[in-house]
C-alpha atoms as a PDB file:
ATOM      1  CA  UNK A   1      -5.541 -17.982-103.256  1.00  0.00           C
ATOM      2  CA  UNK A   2      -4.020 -20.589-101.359  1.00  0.00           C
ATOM      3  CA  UNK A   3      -3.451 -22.830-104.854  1.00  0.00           C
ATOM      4  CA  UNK A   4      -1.964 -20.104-106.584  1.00  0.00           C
ATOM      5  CA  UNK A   5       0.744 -19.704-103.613  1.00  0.00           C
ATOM      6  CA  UNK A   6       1.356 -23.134-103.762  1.00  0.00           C
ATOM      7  CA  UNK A   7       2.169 -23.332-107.659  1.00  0.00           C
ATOM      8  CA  UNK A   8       3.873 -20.356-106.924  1.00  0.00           C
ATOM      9  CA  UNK A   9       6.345 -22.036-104.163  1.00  0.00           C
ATOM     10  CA  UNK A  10       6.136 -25.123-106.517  1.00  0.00           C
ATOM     11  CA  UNK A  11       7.715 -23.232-109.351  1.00  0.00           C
ATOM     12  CA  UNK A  12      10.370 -21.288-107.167  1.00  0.00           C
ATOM     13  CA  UNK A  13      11.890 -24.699-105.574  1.00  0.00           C
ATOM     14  CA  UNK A  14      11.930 -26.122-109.207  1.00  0.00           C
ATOM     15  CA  UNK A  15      14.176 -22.894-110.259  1.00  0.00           C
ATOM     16  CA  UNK A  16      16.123 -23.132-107.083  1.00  0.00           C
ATOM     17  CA  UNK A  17      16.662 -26.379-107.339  1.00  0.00           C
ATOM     18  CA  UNK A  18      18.115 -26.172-111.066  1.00  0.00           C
ATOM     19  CA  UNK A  19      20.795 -23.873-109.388  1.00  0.00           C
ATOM     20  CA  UNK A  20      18.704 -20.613-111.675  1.00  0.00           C
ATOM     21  CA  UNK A  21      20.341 -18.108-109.116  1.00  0.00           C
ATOM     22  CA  UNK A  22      23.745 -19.220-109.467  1.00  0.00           C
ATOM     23  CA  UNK A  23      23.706 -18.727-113.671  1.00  0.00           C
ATOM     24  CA  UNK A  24      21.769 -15.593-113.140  1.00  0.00           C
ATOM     25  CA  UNK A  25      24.156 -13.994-110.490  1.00  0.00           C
ATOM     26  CA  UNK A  26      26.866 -14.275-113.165  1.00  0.00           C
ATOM     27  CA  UNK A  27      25.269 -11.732-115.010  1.00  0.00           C
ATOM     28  CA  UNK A  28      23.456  -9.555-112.292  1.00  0.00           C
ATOM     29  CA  UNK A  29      24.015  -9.544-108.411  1.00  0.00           C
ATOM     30  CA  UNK A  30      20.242 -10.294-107.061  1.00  0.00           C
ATOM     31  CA  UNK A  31      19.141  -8.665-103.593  1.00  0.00           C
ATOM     32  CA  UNK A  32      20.447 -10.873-100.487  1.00  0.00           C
ATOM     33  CA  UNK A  33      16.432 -11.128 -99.541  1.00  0.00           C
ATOM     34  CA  UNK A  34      16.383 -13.474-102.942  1.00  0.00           C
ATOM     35  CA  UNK A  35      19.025 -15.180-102.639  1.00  0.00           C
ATOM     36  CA  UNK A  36      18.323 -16.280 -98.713  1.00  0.00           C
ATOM     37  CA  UNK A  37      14.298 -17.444-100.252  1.00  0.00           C
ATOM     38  CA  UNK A  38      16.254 -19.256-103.060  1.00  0.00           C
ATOM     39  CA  UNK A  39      18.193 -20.993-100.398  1.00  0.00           C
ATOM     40  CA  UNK A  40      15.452 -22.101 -98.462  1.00  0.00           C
ATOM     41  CA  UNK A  41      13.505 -22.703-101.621  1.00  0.00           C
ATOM     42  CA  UNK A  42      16.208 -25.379-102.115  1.00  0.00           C
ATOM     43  CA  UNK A  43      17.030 -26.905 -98.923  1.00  0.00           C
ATOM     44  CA  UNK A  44      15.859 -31.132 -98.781  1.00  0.00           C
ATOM     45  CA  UNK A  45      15.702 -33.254 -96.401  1.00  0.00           C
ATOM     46  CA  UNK A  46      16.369 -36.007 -98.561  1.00  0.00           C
ATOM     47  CA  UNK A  47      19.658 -37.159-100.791  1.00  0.00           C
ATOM     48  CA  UNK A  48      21.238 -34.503-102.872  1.00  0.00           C
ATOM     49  CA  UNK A  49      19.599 -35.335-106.321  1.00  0.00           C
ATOM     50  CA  UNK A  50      22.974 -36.036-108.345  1.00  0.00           C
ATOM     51  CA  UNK A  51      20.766 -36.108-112.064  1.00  0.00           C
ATOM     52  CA  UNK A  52      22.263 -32.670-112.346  1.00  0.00           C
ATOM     53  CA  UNK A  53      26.067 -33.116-111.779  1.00  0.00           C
ATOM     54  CA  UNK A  54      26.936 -34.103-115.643  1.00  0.00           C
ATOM     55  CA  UNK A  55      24.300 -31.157-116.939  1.00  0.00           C
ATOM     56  CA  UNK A  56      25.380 -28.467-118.407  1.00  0.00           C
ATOM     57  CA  UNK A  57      23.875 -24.779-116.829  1.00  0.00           C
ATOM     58  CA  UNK A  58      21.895 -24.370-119.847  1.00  0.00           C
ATOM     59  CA  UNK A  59      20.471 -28.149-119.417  1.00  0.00           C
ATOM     60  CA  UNK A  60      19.240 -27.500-115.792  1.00  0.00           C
ATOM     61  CA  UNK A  61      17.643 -24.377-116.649  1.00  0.00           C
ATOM     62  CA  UNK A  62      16.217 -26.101-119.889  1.00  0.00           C
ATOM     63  CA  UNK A  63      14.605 -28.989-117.983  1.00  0.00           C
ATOM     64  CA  UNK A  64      13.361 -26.761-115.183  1.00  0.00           C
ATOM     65  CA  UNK A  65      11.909 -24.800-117.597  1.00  0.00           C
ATOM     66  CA  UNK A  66      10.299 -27.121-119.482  1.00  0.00           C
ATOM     67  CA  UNK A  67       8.803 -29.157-116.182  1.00  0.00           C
ATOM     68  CA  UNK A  68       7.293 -25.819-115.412  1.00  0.00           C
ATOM     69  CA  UNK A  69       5.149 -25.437-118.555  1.00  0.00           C
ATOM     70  CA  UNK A  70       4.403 -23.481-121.334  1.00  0.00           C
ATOM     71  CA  UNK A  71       5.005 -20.272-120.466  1.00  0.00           C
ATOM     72  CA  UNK A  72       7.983 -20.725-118.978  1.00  0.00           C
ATOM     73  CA  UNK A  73       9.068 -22.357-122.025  1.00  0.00           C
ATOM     74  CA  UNK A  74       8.493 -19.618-124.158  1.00  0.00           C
ATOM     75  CA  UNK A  75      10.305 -17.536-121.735  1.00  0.00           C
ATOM     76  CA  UNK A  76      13.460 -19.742-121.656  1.00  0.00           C
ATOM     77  CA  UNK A  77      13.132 -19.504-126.337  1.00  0.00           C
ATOM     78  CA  UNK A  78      12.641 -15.536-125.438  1.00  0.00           C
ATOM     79  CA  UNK A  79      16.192 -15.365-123.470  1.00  0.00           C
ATOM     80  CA  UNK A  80      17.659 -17.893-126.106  1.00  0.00           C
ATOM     81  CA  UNK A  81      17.469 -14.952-128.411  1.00  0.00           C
ATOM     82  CA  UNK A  82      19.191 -12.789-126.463  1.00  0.00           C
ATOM     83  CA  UNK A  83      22.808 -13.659-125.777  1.00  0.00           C
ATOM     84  CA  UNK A  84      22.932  -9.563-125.177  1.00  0.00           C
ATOM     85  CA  UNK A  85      21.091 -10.461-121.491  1.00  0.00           C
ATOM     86  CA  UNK A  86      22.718 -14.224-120.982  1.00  0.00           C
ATOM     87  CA  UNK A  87      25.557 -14.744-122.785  1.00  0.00           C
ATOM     88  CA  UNK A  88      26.304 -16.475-125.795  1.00  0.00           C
ATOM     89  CA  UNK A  89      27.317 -19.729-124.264  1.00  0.00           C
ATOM     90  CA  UNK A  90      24.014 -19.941-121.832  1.00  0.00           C
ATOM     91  CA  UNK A  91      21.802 -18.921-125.320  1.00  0.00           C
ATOM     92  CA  UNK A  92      23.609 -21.680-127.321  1.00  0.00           C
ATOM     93  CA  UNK A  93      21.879 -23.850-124.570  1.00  0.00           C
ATOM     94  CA  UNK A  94      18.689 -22.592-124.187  1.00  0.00           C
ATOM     95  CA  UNK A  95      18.187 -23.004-127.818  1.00  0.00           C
ATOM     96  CA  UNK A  96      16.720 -26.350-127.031  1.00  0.00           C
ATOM     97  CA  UNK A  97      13.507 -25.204-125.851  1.00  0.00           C
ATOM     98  CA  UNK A  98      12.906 -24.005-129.775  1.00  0.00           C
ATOM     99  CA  UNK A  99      10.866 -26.613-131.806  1.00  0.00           C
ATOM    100  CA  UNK A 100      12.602 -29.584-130.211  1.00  0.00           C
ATOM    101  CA  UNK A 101       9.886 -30.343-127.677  1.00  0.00           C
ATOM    102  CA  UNK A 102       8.555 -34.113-126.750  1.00  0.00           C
ATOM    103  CA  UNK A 103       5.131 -34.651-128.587  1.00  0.00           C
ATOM    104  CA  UNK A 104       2.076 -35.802-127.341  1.00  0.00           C
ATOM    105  CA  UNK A 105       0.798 -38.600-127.770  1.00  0.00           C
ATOM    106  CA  UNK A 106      -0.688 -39.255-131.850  1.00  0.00           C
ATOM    107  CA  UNK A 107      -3.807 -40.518-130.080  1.00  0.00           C
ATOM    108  CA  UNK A 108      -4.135 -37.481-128.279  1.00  0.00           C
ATOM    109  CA  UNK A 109      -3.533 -35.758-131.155  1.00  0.00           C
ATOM    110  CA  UNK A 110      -6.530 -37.350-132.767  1.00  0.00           C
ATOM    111  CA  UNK A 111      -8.730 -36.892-130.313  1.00  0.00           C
ATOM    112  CA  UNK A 112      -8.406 -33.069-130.634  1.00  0.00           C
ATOM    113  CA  UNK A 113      -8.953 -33.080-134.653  1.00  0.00           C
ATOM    114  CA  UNK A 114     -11.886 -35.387-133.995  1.00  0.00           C
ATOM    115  CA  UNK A 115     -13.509 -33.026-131.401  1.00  0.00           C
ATOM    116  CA  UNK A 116     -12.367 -29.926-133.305  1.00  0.00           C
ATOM    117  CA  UNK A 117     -13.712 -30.882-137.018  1.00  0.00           C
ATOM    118  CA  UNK A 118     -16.427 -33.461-135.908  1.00  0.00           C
ATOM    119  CA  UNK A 119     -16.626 -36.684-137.267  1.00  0.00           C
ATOM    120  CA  UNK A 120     -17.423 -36.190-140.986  1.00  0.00           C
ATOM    121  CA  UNK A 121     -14.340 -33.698-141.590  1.00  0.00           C
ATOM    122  CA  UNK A 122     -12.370 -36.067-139.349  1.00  0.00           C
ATOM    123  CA  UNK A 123     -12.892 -39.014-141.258  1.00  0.00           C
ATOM    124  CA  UNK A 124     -11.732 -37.253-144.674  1.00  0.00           C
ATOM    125  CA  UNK A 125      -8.291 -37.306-143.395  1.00  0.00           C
ATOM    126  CA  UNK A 126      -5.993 -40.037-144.243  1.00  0.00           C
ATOM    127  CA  UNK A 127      -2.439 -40.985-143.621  1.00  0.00           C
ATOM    128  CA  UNK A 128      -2.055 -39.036-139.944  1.00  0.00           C
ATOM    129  CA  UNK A 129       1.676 -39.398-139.343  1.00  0.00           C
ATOM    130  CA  UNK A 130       3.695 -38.790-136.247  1.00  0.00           C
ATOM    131  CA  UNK A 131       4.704 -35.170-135.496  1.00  0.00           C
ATOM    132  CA  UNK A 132       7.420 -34.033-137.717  1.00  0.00           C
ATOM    133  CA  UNK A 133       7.360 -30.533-135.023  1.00  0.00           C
ATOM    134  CA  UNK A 134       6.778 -30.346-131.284  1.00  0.00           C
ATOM    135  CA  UNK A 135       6.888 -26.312-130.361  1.00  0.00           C
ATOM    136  CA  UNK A 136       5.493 -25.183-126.494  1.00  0.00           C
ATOM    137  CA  UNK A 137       2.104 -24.276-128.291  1.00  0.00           C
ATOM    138  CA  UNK A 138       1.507 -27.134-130.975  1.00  0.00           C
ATOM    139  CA  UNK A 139       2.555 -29.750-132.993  1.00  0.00           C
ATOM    140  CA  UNK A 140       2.385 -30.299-136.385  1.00  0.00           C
ATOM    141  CA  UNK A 141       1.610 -33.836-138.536  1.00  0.00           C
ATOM    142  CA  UNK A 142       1.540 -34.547-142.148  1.00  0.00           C
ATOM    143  CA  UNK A 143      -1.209 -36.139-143.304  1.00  0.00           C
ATOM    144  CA  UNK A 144      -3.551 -36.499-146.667  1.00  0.00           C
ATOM    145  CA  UNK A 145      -7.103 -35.581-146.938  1.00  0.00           C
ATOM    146  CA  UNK A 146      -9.907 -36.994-149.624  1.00  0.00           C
ATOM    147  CA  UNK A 147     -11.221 -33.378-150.760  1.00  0.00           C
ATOM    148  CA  UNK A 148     -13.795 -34.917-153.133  1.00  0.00           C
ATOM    149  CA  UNK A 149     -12.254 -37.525-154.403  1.00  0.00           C
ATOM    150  CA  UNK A 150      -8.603 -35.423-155.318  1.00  0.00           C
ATOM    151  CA  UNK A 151      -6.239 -36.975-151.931  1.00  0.00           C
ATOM    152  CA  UNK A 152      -3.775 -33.743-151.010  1.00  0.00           C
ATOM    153  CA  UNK A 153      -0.932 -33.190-148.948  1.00  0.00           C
ATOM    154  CA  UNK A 154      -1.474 -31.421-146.007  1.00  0.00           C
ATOM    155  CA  UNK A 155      -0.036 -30.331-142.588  1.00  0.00           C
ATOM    156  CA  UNK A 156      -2.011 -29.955-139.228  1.00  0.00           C
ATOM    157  CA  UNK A 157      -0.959 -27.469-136.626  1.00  0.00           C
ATOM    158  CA  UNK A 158      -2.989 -28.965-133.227  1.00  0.00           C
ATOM    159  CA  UNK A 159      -2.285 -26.676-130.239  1.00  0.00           C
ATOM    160  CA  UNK A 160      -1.538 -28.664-127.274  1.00  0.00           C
ATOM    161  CA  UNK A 161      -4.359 -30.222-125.060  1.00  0.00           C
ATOM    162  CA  UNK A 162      -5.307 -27.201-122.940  1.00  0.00           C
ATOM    163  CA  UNK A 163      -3.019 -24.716-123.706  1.00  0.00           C
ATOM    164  CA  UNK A 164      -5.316 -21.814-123.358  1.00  0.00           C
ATOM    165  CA  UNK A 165      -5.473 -22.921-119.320  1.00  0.00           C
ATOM    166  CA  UNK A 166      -2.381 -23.152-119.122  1.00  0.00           C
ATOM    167  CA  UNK A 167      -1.229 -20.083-120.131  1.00  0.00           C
END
């Protein structure tokens, strides 16, 4: 219980932080009760972080967004698809989050096929390349597999390493 309060404030101070209330109030005027907890969600002791002062709106909300996981990634794509709720400006923005995601690591990547298909189906594949798509879910890599002596083009979709936890 405890843990899950903490992730909980962990998350709100990374939204308050990005300034979230202040693009939200332009389109709906929150209860004073949220914005007084967003406040103190906020408040530091220590310098004013200045990374944010040449981001756009839609940039702070991205990267908070994307620091707080999956989940809230697919959220942020959700309201990038509806400029009816946001705004077209603040959806423009948001588009970001949309199959433009860092990549893990092609090692990692490996790891997963090689635990997934064991080693036998694992070692018919051949020319793994770097991900040519990072999404909030998976990736995906062109490669080449031996299927009995014929070598075909393929693509692998690997869901990120543990996705299912994390959402």
């Amino acid at each position: 219980m405890i843990k899950k309060l903490y992730i909980l404030f962990k998350l709100g101070r990374k939204l308050a932080k990005s300034d979230a209330l202040n693009i939200f109030t332009k389109f709906h005027n929150p209860p004073i009760g949220i914005k007084i907890l967003f406040y103190l969600l906020s408040f530091s002791f220590s310098k004013k972080n200045n990374s944010f002062v040449s981001e756009t709106e839609g940039e702070r909300l991205s990267s908070s967004l994307q620091s707080m996981g999956t989940t809230f990634i697919k959220l942020g794509q959700f309201l990038a698809t509806r400029p009816d709720i946001i705004g077209e400006k603040l959806s423009r923005q948001l588009e970001s989050l949309q199959d433009r995601l860092p990549p893990f690591e092609l090692t990692r990547a490996k790891e997963i096929i090689r635990k997934d298909l064991g080693d036998d189906n694992f070692n018919l594949i051949i020319n793994f390349a770097e991900p040519v798509a990072a999404a909030s879910i998976a990736q995906v890599h062109k490669a080449q597999i031996n299927d009995n002596g014929t070598i075909k083009d393929v693509a692998i979709k690997i869901l990120r390493p543990n996705i299912k936890k994390n959402i």
